[in-house]
N, C-alpha and C. Protein backbone atom coordinates (compact mmCIF):
# COMPACT_ATOMS: atom_id res chain seq x y z
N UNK A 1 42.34 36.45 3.51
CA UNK A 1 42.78 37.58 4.28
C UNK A 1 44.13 38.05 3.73
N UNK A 2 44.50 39.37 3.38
CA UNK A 2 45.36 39.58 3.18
C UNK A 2 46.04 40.83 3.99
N UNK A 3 47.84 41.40 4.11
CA UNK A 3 48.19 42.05 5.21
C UNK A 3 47.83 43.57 4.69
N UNK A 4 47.93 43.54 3.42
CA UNK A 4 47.36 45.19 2.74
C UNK A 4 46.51 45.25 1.79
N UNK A 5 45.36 46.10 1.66
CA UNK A 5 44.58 46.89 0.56
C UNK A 5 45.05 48.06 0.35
N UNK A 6 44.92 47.83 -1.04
CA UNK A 6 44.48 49.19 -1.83
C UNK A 6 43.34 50.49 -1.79
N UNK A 7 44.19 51.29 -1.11
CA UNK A 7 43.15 52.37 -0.64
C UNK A 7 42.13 53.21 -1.88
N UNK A 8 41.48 52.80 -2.19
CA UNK A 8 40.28 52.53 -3.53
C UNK A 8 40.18 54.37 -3.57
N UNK A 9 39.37 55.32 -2.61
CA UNK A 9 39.58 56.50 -2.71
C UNK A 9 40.79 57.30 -2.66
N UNK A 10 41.67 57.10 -2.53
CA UNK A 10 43.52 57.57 -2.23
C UNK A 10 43.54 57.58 -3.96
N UNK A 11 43.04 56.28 -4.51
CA UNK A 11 43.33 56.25 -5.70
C UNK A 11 42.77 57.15 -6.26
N UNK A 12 41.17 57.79 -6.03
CA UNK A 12 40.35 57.90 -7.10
C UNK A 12 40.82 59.47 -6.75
N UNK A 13 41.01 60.11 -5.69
CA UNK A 13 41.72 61.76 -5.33
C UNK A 13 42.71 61.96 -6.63
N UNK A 14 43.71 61.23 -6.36
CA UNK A 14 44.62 61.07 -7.26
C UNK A 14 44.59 61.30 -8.47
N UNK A 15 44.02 59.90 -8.88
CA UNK A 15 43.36 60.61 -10.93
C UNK A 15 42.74 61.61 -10.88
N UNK A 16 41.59 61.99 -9.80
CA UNK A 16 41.25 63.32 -10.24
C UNK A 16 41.44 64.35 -10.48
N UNK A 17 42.48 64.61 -9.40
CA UNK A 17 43.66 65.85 -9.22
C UNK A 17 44.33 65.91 -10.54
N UNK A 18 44.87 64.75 -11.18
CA UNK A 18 46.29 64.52 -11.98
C UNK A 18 45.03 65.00 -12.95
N UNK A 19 43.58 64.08 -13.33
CA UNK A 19 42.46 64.82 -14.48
C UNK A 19 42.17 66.37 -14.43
N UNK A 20 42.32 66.76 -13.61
CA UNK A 20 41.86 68.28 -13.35
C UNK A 20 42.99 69.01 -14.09
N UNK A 21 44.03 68.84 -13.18
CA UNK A 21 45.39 69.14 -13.67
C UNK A 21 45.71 69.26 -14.95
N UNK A 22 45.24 68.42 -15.87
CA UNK A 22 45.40 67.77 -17.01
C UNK A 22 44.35 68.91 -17.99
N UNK A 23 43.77 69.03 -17.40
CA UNK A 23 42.16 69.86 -18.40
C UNK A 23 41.36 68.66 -18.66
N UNK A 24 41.38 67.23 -18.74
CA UNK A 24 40.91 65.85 -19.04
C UNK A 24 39.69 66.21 -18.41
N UNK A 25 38.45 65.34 -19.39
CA UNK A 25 37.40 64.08 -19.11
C UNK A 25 38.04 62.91 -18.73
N UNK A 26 36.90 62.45 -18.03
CA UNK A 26 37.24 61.21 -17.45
C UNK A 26 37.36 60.20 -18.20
N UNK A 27 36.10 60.42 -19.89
CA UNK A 27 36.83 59.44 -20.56
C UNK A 27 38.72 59.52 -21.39
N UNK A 28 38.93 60.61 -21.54
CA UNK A 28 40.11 60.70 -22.18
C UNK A 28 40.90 60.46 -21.24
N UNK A 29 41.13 60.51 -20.14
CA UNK A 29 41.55 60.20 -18.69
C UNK A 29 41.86 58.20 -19.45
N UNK A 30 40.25 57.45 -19.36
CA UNK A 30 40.76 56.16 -19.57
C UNK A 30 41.25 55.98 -21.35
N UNK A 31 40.93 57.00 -21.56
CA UNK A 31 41.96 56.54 -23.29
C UNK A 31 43.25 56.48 -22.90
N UNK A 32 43.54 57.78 -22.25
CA UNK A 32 45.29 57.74 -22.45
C UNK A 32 45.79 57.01 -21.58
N UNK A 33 45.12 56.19 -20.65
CA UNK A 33 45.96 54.90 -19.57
C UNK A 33 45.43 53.96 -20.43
N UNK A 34 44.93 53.61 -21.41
CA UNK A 34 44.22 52.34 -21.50
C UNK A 34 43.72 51.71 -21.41
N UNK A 35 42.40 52.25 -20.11
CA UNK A 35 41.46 51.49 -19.74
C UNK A 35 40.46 51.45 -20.06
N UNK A 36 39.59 50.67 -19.78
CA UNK A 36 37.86 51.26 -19.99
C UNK A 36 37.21 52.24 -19.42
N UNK A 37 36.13 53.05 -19.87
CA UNK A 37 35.82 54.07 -19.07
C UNK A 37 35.09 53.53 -18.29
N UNK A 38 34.51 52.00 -17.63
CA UNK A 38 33.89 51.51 -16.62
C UNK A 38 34.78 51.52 -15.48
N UNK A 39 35.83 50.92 -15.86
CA UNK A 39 37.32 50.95 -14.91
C UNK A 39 37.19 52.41 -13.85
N UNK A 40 36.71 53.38 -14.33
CA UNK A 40 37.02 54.40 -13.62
C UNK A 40 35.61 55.02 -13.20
N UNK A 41 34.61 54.17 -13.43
CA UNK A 41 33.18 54.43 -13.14
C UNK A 41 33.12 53.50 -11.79
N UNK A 42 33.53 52.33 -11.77
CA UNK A 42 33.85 51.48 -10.51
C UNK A 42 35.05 51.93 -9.39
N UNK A 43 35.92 52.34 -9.80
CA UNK A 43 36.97 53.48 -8.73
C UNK A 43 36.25 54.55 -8.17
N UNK A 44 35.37 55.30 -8.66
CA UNK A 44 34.45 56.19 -8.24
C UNK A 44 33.54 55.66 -7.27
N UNK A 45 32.84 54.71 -7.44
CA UNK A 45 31.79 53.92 -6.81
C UNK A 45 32.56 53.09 -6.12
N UNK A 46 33.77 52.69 -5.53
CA UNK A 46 34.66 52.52 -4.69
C UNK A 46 34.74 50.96 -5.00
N UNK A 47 34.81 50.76 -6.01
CA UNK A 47 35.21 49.43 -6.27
C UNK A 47 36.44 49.21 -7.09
N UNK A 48 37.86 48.02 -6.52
CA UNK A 48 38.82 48.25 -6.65
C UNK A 48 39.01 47.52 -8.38
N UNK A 49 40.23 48.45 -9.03
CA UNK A 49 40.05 48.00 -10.49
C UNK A 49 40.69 46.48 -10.63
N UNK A 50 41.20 46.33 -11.48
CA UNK A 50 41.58 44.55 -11.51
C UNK A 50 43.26 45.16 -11.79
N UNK A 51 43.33 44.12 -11.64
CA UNK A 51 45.68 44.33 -11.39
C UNK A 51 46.36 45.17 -12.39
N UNK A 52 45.80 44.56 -13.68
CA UNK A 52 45.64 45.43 -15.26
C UNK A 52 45.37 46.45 -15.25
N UNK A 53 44.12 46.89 -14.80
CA UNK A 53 43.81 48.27 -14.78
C UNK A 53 44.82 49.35 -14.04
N UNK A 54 44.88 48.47 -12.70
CA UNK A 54 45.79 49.08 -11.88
C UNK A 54 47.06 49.63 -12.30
N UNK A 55 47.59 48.54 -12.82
CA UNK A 55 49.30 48.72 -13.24
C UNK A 55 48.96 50.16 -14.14
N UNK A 56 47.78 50.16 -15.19
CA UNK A 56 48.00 51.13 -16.21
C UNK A 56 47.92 52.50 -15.73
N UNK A 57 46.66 52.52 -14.38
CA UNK A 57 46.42 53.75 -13.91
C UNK A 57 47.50 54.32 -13.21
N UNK A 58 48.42 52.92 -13.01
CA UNK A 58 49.41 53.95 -12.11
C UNK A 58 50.47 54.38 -12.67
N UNK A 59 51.16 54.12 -14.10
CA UNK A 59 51.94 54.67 -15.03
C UNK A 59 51.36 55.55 -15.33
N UNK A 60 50.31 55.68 -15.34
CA UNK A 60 49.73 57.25 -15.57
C UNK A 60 49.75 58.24 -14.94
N UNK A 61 49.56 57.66 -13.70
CA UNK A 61 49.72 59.35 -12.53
C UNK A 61 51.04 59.55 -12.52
N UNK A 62 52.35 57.92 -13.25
CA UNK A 62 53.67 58.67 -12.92
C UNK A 62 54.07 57.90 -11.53
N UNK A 63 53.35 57.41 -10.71
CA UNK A 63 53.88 56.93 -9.97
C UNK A 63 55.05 56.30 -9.44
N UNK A 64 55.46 56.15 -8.37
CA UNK A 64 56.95 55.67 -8.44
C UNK A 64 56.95 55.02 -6.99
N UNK A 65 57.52 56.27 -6.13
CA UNK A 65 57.63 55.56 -4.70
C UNK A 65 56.10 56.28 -4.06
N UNK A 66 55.44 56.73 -4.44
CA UNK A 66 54.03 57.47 -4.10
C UNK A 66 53.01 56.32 -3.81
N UNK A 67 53.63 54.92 -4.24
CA UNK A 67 52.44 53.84 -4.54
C UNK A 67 52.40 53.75 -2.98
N UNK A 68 52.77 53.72 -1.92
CA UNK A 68 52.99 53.58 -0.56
C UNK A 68 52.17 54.18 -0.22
N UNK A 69 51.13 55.17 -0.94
CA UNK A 69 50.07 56.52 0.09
C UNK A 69 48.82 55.25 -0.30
N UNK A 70 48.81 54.77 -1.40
CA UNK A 70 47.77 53.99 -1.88
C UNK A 70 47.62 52.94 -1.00
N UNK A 71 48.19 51.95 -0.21
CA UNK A 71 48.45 51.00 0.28
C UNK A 71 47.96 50.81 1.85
N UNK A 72 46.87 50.67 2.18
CA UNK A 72 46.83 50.35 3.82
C UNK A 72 46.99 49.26 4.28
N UNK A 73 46.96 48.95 5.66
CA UNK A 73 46.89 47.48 6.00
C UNK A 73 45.52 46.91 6.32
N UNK A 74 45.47 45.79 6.07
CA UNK A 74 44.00 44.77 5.57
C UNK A 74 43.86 44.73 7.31
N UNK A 75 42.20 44.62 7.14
CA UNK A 75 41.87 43.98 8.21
C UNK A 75 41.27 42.65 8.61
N UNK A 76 41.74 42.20 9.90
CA UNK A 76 41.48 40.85 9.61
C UNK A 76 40.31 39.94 9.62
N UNK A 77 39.99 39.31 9.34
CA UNK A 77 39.10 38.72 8.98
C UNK A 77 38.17 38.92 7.74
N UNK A 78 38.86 39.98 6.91
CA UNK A 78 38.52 40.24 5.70
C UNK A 78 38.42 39.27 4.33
């Protein structure tokens, strides 16, 4: 059980907006963070990326103090 998750769609709005924004595919999207383009096939399909992935996707949107919209609190017995 833990006191917060990672809000998995908060995330995936996000890259999309910042991809749109961008003129980006989704794969050039995971070239220029570094990830795999599965990484962002599983964020879509609402499955959360691994810590790695994470850290990279979020130097990518630029993030800073914004990581706080991503963040809910866990529920228990999770």
């Amino acid at each position: 059980m833990t006191a917060y998750r990672l809000d998995i769609a908060e995330l995936h709005r996000r890259l999309d907006a910042q991809r749109q924004a961008c003129g980006l595919s989704w794969r050039a999207v995971a070239r220029d963070a570094s990830v795999g383009p599965n990484v962002l096939h599983r964020i879509a399909r609402g499955h959360a990326p691994d810590a790695h992935a994470l850290v990279s996707l979020l130097v990518w949107l630029n993030l800073d103090t914004d990581i706080v919209h991503l963040i809910e609190p866990g529920e228990a017995g999770r």
